[in-house]
PDB file of N, CA and C in Angstrom:
ATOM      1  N   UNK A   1      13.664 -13.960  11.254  1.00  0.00           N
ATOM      2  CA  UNK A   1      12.751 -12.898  10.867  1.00  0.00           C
ATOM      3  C   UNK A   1      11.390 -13.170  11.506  1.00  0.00           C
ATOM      4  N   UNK A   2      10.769 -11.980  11.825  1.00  0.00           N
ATOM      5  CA  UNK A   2       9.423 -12.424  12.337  1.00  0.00           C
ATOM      6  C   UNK A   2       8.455 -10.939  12.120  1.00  0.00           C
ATOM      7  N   UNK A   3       7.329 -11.157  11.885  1.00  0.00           N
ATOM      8  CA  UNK A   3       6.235 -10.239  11.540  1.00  0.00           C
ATOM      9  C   UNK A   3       5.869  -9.354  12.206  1.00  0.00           C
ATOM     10  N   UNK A   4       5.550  -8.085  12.870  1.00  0.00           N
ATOM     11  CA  UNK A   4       5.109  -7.299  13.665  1.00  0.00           C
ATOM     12  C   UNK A   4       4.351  -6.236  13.686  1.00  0.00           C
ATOM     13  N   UNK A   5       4.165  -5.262  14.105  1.00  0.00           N
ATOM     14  CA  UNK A   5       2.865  -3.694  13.894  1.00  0.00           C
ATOM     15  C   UNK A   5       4.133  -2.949  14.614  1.00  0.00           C
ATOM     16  N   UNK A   6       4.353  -1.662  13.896  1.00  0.00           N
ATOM     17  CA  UNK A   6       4.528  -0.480  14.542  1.00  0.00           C
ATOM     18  C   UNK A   6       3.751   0.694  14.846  1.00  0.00           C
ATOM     19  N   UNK A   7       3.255   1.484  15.333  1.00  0.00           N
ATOM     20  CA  UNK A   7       2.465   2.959  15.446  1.00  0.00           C
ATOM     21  C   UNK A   7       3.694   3.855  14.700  1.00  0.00           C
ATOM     22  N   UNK A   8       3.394   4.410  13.641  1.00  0.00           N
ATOM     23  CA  UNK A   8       4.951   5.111  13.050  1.00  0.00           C
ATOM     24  C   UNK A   8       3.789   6.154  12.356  1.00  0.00           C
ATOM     25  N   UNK A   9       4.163   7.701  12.938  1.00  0.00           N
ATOM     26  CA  UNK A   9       2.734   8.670  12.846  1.00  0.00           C
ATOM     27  C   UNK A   9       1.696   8.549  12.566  1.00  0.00           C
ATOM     28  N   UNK A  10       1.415   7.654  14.169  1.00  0.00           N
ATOM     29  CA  UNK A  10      -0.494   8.061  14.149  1.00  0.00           C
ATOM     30  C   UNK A  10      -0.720   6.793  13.680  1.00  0.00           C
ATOM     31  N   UNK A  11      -0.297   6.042  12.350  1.00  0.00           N
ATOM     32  CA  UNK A  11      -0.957   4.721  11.616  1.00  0.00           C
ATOM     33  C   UNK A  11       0.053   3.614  11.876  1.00  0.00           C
ATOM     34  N   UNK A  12      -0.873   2.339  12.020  1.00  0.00           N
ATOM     35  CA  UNK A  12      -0.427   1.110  12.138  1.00  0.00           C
ATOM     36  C   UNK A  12       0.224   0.654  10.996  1.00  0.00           C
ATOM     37  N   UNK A  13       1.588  -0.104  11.144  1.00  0.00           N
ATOM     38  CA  UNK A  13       2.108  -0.214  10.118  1.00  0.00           C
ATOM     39  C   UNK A  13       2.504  -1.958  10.193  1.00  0.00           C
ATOM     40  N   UNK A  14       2.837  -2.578   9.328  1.00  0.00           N
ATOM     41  CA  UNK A  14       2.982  -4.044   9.083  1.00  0.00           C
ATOM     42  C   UNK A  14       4.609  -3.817   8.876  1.00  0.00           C
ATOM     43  N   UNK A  15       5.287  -4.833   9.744  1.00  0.00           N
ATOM     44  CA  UNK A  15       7.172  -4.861   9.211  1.00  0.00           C
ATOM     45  C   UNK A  15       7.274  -5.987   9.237  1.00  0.00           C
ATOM     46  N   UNK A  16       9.119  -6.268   8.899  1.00  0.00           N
ATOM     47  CA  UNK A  16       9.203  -7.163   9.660  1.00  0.00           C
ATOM     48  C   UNK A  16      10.523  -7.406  10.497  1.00  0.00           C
ATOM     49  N   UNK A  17      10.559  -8.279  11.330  1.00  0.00           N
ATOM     50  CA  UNK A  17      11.708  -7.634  12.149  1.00  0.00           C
ATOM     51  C   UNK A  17      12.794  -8.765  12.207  1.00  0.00           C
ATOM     52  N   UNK A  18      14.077  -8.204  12.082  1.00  0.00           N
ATOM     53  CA  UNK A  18      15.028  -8.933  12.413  1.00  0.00           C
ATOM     54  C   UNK A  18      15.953  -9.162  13.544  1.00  0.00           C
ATOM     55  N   UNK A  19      15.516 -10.513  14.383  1.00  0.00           N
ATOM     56  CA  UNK A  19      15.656 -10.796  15.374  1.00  0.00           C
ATOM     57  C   UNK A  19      17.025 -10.561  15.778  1.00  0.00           C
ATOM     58  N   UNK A  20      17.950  -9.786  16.522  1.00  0.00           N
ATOM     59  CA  UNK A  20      19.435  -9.841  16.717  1.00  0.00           C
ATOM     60  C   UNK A  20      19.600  -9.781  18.636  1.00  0.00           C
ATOM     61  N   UNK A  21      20.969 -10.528  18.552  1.00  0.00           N
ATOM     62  CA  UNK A  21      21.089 -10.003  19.975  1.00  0.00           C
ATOM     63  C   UNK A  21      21.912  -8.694  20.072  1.00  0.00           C
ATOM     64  N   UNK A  22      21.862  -7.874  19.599  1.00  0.00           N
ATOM     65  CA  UNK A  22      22.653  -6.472  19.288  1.00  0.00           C
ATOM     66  C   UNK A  22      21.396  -5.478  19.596  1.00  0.00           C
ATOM     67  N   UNK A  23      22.238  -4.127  19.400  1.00  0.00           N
ATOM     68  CA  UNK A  23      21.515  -3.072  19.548  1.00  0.00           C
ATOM     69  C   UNK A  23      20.224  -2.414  18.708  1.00  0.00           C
ATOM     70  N   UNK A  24      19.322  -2.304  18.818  1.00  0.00           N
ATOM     71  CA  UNK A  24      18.152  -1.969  18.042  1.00  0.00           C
ATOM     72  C   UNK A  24      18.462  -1.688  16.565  1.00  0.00           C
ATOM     73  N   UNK A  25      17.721  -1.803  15.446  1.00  0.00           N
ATOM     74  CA  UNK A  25      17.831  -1.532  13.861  1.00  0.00           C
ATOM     75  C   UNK A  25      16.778  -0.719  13.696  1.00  0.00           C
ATOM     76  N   UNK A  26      17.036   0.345  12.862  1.00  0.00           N
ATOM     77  CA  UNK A  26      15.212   0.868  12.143  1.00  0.00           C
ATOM     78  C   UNK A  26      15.831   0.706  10.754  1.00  0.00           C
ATOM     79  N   UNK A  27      14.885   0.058   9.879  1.00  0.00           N
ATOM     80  CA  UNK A  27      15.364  -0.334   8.397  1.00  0.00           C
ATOM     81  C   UNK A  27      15.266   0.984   7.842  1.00  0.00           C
ATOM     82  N   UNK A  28      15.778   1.382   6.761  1.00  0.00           N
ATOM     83  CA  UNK A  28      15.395   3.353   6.367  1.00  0.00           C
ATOM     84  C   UNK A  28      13.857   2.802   5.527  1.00  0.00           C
ATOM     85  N   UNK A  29      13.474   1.527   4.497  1.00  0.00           N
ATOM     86  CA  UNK A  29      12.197   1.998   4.326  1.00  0.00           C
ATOM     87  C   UNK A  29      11.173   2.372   5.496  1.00  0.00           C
ATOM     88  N   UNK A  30      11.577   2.281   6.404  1.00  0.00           N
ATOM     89  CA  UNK A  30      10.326   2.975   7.315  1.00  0.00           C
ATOM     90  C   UNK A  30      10.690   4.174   7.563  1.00  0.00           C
ATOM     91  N   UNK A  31      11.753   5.268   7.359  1.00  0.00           N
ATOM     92  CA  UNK A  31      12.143   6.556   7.596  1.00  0.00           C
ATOM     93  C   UNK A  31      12.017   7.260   6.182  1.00  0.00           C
ATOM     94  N   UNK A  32      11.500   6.547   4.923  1.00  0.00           N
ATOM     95  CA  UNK A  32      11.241   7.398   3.724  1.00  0.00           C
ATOM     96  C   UNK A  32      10.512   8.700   4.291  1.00  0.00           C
ATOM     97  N   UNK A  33      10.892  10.016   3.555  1.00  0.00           N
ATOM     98  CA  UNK A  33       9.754  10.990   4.027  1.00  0.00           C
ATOM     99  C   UNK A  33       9.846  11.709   5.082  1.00  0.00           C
ATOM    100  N   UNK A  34      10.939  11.091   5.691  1.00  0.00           N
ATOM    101  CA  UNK A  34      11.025  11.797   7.405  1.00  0.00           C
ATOM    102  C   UNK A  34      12.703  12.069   7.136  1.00  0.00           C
ATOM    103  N   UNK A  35      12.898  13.741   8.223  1.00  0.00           N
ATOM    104  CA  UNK A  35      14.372  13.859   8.359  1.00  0.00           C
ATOM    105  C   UNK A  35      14.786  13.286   9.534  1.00  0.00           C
ATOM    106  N   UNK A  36      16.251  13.021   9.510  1.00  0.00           N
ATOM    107  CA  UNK A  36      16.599  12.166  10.828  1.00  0.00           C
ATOM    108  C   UNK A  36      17.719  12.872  11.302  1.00  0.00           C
ATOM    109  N   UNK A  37      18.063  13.336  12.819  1.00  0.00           N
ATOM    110  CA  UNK A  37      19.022  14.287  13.046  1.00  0.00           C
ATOM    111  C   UNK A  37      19.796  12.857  14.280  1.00  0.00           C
ATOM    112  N   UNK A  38      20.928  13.117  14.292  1.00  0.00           N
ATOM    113  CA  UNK A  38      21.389  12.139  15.492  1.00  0.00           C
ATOM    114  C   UNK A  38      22.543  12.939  16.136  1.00  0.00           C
ATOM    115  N   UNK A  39      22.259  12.469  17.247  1.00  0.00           N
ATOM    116  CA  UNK A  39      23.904  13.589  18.065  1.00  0.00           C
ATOM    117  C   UNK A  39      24.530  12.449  18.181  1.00  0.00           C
ATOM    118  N   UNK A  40      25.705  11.989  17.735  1.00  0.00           N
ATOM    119  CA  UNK A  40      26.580  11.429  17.847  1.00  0.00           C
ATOM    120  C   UNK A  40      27.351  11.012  18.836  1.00  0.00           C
ATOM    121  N   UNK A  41      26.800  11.211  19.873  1.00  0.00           N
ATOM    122  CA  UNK A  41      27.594  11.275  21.500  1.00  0.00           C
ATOM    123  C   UNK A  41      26.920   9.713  22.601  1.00  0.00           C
ATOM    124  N   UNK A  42      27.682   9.547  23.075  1.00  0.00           N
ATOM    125  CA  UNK A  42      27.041   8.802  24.170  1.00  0.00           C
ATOM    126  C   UNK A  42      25.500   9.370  24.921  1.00  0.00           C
ATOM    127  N   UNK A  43      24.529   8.435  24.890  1.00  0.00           N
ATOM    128  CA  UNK A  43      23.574   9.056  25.141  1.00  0.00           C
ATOM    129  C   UNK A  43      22.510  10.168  24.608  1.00  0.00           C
ATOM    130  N   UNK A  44      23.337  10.347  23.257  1.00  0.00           N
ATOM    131  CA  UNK A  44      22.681  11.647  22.366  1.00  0.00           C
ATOM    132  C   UNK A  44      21.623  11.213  21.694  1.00  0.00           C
ATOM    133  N   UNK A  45      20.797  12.363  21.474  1.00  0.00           N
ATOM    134  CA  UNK A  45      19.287  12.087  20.971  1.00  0.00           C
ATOM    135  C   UNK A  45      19.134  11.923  19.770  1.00  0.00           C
ATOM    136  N   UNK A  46      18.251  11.159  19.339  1.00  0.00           N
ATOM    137  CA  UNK A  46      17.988  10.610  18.223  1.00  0.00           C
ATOM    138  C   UNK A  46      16.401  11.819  17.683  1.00  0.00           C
ATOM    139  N   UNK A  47      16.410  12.301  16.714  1.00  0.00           N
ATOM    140  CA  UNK A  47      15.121  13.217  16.363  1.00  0.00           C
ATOM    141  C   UNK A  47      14.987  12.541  14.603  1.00  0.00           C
ATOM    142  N   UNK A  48      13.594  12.177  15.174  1.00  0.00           N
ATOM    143  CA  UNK A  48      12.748  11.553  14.133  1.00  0.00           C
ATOM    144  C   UNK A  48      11.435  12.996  13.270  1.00  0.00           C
ATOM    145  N   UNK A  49      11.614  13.421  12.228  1.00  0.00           N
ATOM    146  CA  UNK A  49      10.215  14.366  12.026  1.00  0.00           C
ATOM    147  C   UNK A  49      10.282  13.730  10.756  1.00  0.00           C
ATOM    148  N   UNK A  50       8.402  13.860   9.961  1.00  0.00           N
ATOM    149  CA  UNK A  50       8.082  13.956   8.752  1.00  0.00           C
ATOM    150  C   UNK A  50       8.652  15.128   7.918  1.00  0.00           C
ATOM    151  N   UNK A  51       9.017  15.183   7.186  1.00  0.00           N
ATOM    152  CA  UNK A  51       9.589  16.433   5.921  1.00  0.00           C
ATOM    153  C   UNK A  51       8.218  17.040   5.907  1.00  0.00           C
ATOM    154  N   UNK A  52       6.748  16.203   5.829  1.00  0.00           N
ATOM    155  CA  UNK A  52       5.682  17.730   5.354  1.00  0.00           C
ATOM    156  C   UNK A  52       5.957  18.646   6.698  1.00  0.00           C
ATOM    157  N   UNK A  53       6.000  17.821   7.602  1.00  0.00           N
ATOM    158  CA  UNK A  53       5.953  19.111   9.129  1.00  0.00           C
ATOM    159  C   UNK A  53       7.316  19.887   8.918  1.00  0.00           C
ATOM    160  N   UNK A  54       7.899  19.409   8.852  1.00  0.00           N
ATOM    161  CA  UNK A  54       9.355  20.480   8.348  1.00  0.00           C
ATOM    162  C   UNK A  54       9.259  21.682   7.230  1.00  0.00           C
ATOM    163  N   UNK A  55       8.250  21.018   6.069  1.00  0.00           N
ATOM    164  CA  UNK A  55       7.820  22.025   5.281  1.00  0.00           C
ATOM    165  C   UNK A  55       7.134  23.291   5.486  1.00  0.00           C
ATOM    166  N   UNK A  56       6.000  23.157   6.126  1.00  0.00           N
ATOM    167  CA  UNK A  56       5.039  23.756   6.584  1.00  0.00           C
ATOM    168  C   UNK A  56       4.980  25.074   7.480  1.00  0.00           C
TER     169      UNK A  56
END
C-alpha cells in the first residue's frame, strides 16, 4: 500500500493505492456520487460523470 493525490473533479484528493502488477483498480469509495457507464468490449470506453451534472 502506498499514499498518493488524485485530481478527481477539479479537487485534490488523498488515497491510497494498492500496488499490483495487474490491470488498473478505482476503489468505488472514490466513485460515490458519480454514474459509471462501461462498454464492455475490447477497447470500450469507460464514462465517468457526477449524478449533480446528470441531474441538472
Amino acid at each position: 500500500m502506498c499514499d498518493g493525490v488524485v485530481e478527481w473533479g477539479g479537487v485534490l484528493r488523498a488515497v491510497e493505492i494498492q500496488v499490483s502488477d495487474s490491470v488498473s483498480l478505482l476503489g468505488t469509495a472514490l466513485l460515490a456520487g458519480h454514474q459509471v457507464r462501461i462498454d464492455v468490449v475490447d477497447g470500450g470506453a469507460v464514462r465517468i460523470a457526477p449524478l449533480r451534472q446528470l441531474l441538472s
